[in-house]
N, C-alpha and C. Protein backbone atom coordinates (compact mmCIF):
# COMPACT_ATOMS: atom_id res chain seq x y z
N UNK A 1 29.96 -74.88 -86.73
CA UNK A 1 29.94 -73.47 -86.39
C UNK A 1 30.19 -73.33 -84.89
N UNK A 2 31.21 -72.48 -84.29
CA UNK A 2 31.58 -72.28 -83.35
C UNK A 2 30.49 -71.14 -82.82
N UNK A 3 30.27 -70.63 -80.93
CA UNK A 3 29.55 -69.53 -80.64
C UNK A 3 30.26 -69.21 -79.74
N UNK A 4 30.05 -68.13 -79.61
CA UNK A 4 31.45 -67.41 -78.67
C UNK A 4 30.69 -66.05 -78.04
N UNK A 5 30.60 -66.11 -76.40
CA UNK A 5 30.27 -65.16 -75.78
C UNK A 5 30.40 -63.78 -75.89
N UNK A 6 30.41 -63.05 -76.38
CA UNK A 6 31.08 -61.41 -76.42
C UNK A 6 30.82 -60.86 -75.24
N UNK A 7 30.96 -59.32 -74.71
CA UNK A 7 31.16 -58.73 -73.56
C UNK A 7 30.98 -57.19 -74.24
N UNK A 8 29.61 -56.41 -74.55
CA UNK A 8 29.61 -55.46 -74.53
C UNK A 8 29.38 -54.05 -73.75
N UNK A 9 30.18 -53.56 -74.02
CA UNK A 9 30.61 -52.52 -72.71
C UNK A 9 30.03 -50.95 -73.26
N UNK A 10 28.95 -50.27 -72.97
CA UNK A 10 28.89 -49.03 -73.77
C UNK A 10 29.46 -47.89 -73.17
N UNK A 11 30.23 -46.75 -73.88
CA UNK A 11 30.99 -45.86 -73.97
C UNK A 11 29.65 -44.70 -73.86
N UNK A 12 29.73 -44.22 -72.14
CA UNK A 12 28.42 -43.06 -72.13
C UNK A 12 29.33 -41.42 -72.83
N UNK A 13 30.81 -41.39 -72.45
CA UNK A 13 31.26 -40.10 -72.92
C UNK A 13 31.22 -40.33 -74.77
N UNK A 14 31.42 -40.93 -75.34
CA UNK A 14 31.63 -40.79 -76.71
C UNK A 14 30.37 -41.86 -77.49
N UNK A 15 29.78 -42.40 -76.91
CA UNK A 15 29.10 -43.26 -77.38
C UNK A 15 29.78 -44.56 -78.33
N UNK A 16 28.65 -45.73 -78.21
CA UNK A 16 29.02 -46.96 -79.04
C UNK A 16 29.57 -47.95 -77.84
N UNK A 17 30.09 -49.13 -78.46
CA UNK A 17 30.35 -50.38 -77.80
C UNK A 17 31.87 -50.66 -77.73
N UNK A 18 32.66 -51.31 -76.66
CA UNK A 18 33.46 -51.41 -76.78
C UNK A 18 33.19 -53.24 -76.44
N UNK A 19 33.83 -54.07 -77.44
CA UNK A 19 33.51 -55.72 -77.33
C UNK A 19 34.55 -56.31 -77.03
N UNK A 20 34.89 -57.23 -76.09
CA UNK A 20 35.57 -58.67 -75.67
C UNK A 20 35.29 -59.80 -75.89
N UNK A 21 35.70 -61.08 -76.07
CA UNK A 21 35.30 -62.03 -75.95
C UNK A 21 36.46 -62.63 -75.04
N UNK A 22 35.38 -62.62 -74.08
CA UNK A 22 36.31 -63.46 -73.07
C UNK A 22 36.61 -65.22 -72.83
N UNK A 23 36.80 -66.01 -73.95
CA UNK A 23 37.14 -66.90 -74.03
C UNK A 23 38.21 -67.19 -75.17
N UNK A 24 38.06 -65.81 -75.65
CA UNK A 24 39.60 -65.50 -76.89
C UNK A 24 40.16 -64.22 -76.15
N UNK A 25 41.64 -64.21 -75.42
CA UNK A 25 42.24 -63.38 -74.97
C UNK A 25 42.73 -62.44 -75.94
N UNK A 26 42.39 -61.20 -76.07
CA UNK A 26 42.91 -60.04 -76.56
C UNK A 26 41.70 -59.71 -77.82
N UNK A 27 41.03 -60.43 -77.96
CA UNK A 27 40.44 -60.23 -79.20
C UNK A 27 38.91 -59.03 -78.58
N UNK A 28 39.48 -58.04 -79.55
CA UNK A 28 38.71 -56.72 -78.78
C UNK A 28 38.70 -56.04 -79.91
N UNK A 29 37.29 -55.63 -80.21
CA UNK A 29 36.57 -54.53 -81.18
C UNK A 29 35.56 -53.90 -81.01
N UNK A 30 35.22 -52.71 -81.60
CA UNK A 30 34.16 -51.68 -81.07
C UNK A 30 33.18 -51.40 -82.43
N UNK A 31 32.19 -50.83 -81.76
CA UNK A 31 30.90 -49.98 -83.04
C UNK A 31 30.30 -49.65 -82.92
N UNK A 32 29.44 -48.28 -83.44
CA UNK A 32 29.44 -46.89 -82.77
C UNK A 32 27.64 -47.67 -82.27
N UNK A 33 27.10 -48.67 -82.88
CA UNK A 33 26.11 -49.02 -82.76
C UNK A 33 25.78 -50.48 -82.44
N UNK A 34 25.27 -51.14 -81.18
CA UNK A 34 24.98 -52.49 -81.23
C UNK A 34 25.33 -53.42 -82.33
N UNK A 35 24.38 -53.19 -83.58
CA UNK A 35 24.27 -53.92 -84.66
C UNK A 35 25.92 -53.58 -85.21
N UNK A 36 26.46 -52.82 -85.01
CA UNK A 36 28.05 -52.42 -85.50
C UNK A 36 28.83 -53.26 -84.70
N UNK A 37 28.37 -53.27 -83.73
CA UNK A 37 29.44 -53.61 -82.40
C UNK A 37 29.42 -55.11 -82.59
N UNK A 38 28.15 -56.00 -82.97
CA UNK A 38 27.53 -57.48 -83.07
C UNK A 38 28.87 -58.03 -84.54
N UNK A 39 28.37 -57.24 -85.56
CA UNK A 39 29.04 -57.62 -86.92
C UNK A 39 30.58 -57.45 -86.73
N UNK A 40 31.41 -56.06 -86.25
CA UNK A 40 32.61 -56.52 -86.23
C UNK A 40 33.23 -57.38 -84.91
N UNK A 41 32.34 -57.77 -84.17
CA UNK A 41 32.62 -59.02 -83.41
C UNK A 41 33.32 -60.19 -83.92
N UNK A 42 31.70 -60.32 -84.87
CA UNK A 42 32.18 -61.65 -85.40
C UNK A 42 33.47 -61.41 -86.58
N UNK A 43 33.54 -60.26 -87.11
CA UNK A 43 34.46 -60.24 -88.54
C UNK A 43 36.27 -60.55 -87.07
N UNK A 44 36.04 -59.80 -86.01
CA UNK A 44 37.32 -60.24 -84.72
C UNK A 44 37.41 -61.44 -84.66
N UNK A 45 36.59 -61.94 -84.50
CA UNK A 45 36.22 -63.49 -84.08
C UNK A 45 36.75 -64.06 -84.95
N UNK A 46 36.69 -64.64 -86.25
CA UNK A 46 36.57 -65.25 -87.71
C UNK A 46 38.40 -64.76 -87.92
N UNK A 47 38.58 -62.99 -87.53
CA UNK A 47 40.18 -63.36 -87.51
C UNK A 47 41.06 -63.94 -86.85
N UNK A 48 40.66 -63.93 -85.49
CA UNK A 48 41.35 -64.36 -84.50
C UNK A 48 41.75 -65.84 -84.95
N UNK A 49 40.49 -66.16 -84.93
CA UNK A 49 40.45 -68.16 -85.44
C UNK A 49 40.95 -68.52 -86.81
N UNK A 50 40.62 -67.32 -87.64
CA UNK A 50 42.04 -67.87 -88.71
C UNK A 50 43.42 -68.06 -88.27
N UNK A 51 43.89 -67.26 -87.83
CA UNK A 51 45.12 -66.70 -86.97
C UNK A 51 46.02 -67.60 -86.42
N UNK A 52 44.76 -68.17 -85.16
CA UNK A 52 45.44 -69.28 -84.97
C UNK A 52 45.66 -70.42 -85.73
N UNK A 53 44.51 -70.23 -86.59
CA UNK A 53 44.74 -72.28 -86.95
C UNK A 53 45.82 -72.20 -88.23
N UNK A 54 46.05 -70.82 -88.99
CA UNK A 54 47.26 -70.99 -89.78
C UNK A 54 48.32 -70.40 -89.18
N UNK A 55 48.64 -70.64 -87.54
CA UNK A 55 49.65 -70.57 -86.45
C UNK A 55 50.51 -71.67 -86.02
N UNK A 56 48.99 -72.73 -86.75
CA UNK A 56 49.26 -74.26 -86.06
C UNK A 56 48.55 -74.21 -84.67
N UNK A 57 48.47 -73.51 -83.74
CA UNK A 57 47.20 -73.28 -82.67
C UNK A 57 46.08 -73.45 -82.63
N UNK A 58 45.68 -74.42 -81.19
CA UNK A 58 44.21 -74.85 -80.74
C UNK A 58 43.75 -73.77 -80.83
N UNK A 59 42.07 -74.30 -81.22
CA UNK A 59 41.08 -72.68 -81.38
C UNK A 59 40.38 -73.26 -79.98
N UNK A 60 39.98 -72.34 -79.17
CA UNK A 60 39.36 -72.29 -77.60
C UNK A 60 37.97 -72.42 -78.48
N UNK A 61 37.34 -73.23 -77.52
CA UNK A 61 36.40 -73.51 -77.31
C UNK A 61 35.53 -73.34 -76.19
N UNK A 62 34.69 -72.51 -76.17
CA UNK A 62 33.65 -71.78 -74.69
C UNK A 62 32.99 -72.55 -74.40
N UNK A 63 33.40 -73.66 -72.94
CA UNK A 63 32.47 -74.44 -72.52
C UNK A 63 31.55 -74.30 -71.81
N UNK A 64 31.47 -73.16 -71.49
CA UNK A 64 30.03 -72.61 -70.38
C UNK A 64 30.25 -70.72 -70.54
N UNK A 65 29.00 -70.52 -70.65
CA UNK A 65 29.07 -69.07 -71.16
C UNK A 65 29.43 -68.11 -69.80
N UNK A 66 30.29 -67.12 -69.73
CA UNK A 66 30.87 -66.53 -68.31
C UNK A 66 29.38 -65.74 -67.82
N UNK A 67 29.55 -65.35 -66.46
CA UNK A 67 28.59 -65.44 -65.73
C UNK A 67 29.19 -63.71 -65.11
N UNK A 68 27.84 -62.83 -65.18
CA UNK A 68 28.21 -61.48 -64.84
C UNK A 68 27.09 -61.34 -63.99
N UNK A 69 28.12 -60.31 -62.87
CA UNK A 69 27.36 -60.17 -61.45
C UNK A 69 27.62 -58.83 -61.04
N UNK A 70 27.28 -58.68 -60.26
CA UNK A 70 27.56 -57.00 -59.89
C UNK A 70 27.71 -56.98 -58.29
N UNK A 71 28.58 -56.03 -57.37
CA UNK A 71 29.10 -56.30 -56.02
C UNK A 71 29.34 -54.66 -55.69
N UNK A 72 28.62 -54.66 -54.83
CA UNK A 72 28.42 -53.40 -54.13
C UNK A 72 29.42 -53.03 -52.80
N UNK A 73 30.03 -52.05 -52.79
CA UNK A 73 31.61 -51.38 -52.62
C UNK A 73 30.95 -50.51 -51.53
């Protein structure tokens, strides 16, 4: 079983999550609720990695989980 960082971002004008995983480029899904936002993660996730491997494409593997900071402007 693979684990894969996500990146949830919440939407204050419309509400819900907007998700990344930043160790799979482009793979991006949303839900109007955490627990929404968590499940079609993984259903992104699970496609992406089909995707590739019946592409013939390496599946990435997250060797250290990304690191979020905040920088004052």
């Amino acid at each position: 079983m693979r684990r894969y960082s996500v990146l949830l971002i919440p939407d204050p004008e419309e509400g819900g999550y907007t998700v990344t995983v930043p160790a799979l480029p482009g793979c991006i899904t949303e839900g109007d609720t955490l627990a929404e936002a968590l499940e079609n993660a993984r259903d992104a996730i699970q496609l992406y990695l089909e995707d590739l491997q019946a592409s013939g494409e390496l599946i990435p593997e997250e060797t250290a989980p990304p690191e979020l900071a905040a920088v004052e402007v």
